[in-house]
Protein backbone atom coordinates (compact mmCIF):
# COMPACT_ATOMS: atom_id res chain seq x y z
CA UNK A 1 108.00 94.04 104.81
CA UNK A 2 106.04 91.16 103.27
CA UNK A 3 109.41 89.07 102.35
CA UNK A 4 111.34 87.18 104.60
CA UNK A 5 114.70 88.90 105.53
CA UNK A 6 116.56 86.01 103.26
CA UNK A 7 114.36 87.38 100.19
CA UNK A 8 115.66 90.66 100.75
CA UNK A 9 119.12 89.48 101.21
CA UNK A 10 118.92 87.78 97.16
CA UNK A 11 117.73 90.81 96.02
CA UNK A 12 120.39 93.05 97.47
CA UNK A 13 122.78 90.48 96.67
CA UNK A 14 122.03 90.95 92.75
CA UNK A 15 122.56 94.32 93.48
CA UNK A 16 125.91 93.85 95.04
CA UNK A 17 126.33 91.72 91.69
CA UNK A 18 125.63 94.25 89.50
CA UNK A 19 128.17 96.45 91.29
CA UNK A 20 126.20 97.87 94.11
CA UNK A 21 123.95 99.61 91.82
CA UNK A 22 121.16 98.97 89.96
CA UNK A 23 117.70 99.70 88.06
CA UNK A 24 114.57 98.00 88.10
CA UNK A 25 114.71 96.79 84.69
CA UNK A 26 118.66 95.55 85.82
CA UNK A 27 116.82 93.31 88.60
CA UNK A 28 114.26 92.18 86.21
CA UNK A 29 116.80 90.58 84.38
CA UNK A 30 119.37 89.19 87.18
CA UNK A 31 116.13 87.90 89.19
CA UNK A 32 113.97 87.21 86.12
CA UNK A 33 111.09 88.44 88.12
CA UNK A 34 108.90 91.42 86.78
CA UNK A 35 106.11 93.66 87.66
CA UNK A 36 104.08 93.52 91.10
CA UNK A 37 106.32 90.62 92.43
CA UNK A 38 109.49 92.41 91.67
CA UNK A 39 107.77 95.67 93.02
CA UNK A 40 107.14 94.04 96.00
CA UNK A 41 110.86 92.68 96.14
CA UNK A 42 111.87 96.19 95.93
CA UNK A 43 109.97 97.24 98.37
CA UNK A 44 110.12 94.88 101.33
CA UNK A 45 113.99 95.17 100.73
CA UNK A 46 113.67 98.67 101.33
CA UNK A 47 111.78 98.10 104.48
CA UNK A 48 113.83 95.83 105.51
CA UNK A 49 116.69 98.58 105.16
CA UNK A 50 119.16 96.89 102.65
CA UNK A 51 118.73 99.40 99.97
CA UNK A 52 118.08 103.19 99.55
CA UNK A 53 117.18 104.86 96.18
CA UNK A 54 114.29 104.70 93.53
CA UNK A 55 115.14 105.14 90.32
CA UNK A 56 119.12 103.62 90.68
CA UNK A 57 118.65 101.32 93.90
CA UNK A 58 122.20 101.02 96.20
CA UNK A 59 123.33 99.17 98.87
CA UNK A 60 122.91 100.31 102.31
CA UNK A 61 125.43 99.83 104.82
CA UNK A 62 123.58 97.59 106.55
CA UNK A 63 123.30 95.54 103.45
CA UNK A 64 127.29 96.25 103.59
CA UNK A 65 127.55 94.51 106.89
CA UNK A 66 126.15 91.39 105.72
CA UNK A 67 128.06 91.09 102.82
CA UNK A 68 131.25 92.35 104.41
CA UNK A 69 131.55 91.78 107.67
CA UNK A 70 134.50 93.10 109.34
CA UNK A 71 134.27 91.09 112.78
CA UNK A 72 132.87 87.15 113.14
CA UNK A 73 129.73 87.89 114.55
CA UNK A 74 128.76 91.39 111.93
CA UNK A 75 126.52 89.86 109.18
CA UNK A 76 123.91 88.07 112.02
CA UNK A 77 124.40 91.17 114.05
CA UNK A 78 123.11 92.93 110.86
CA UNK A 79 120.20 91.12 110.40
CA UNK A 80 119.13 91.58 113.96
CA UNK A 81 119.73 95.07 113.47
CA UNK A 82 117.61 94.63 110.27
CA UNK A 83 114.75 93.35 112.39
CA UNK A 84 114.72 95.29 115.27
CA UNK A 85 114.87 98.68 112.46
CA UNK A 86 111.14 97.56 111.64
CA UNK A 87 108.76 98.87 115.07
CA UNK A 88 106.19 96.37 114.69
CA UNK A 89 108.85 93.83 115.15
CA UNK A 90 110.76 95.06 117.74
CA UNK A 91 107.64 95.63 119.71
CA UNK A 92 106.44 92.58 119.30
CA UNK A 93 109.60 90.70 120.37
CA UNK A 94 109.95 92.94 123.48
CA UNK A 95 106.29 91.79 124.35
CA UNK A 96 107.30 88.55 124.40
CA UNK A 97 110.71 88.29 125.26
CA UNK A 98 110.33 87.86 128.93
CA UNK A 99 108.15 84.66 128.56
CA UNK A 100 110.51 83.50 125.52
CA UNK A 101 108.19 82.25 123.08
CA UNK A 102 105.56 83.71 120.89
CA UNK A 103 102.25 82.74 120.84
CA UNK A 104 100.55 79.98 118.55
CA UNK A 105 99.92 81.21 114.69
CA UNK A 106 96.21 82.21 115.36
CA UNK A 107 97.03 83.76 118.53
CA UNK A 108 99.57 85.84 116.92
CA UNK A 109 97.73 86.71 113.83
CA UNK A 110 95.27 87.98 116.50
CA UNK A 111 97.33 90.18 118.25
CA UNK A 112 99.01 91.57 115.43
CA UNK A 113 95.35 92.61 113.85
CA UNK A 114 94.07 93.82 117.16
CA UNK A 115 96.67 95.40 118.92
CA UNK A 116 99.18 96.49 116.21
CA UNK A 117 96.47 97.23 113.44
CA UNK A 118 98.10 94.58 110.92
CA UNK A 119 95.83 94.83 108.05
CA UNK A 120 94.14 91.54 108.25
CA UNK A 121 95.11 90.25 104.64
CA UNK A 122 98.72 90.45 105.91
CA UNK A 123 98.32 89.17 109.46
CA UNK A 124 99.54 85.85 108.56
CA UNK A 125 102.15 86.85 106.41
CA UNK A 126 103.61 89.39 109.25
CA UNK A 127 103.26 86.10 111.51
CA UNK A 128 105.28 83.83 109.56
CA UNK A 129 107.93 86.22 108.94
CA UNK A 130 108.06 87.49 112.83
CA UNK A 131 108.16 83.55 113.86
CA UNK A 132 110.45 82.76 110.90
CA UNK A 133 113.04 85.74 112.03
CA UNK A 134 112.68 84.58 115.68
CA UNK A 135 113.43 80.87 115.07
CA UNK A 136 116.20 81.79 112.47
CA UNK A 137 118.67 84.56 113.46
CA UNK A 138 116.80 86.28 117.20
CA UNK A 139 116.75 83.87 119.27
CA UNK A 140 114.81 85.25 122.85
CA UNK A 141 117.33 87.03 124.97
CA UNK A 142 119.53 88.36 122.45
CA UNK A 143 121.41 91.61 123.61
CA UNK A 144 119.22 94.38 121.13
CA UNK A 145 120.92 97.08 123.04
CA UNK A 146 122.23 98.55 119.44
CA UNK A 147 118.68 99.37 118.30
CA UNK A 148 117.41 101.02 121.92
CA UNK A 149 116.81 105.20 121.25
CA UNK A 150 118.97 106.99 123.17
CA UNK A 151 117.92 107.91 126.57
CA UNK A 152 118.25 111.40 128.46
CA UNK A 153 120.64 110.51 131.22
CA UNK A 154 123.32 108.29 129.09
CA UNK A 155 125.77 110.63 127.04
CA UNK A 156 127.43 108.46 125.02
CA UNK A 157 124.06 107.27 123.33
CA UNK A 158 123.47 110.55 122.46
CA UNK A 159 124.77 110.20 119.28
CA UNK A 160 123.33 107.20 118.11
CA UNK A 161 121.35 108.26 114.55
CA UNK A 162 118.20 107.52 113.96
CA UNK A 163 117.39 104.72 111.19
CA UNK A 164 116.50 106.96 108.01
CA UNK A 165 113.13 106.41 108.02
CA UNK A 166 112.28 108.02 111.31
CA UNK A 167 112.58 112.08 111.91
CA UNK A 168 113.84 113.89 114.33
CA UNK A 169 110.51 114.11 116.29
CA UNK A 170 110.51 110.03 116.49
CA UNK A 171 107.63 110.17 113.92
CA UNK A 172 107.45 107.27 111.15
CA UNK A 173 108.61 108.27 108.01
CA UNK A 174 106.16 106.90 104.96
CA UNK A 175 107.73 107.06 101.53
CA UNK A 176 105.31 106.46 98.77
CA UNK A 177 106.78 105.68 94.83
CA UNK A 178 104.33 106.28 91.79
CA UNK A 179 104.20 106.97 88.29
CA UNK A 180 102.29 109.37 87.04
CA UNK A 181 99.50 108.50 85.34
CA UNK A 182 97.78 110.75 82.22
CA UNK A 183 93.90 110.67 81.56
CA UNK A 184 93.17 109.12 78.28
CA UNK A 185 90.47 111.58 77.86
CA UNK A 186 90.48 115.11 78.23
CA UNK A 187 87.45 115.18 80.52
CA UNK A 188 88.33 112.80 83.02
């Protein structure tokens, strides 16, 4: 995602305002945003796994937990579970974990270009909102046993599920949303 988890939270809050539902033309108006920023709302909302849907967005239940929690601790145990669902994240914490802190912002923007094949252009942005999660609701040694895959030996993880947009082979799932788009001539 290329919003901070709190960005996503407003826009699946509106949703939950509007009922739990809503279009893209329904968040244009409740977050008086439009076009590529709203698009790209949407879409690191998605990623960030608090809603599911294209063309009517929902709330996912891990957008559920936040708003609802059942238990004290559910909402922050949410968003960790919101940032340990993205890979790069959760890789890049467990890299670091051990030593506690990450490394400087050019140092980090390094590593994710090099070694994670960040696109460059969004380097610093993945940075910031890596460092920003860290410092805000992950603090180094927190218990991310909830997010580990299930290993062979352990029988009661067997039946953990897989976040939605993984398969069954552990492959990454890419979803891609467009409109389709006519030639104006008939040539072309």
């Amino acid at each position: 995602p290329l919003n901070k988890l709190e960005d996503a939270i407003d826009v699946a809050r509106a949703v939950k305002e509007l009922g739990g539902f809503a279009t893209k033309i329904d968040l244009e108006n409740a977050l008086r945003i439009k076009g590529g920023g709203l698009a790209r709302k949407i879409a690191s909302t998605r990623r960030w796994g608090l809603l599911s849907g294209t063309g009517q967005l929902k709330l996912t239940d891990l957008a559920k937990e936040i708003f609802y929690p059942t238990t004290s601790t559910q909402a922050e145990d949410a968003k960790a579970k919101a940032f340990f669902g993205i890979t790069l994240f959760k890789t890049v914490y467990d890299r670091f974990k051990e030593s506690g802190q990450l490394p400087k912002d050019e140092l980090l923007r390094n590593i994710l270009i090099t070694n994670y094949h960040v696109v460059e252009d969004y380097a610093g942005t993945v940075a910031n909102i890596i460092k920003k999660s860290i410092s805000t609701f992950i603090p180094f040694g927190k218990d991310v046993s909830f997010v580990s895959e299930p290993t062979e030996s352990s029988t009661e993880d067997k039946n953990i599920p897989k976040p939605d947009f993984v398969d069954e082979s552990g492959n990454l799932k890419v979803f891609i949303e467009a409109k389709t788009i006519y030639p104006i001539a008939k040539d072309i």
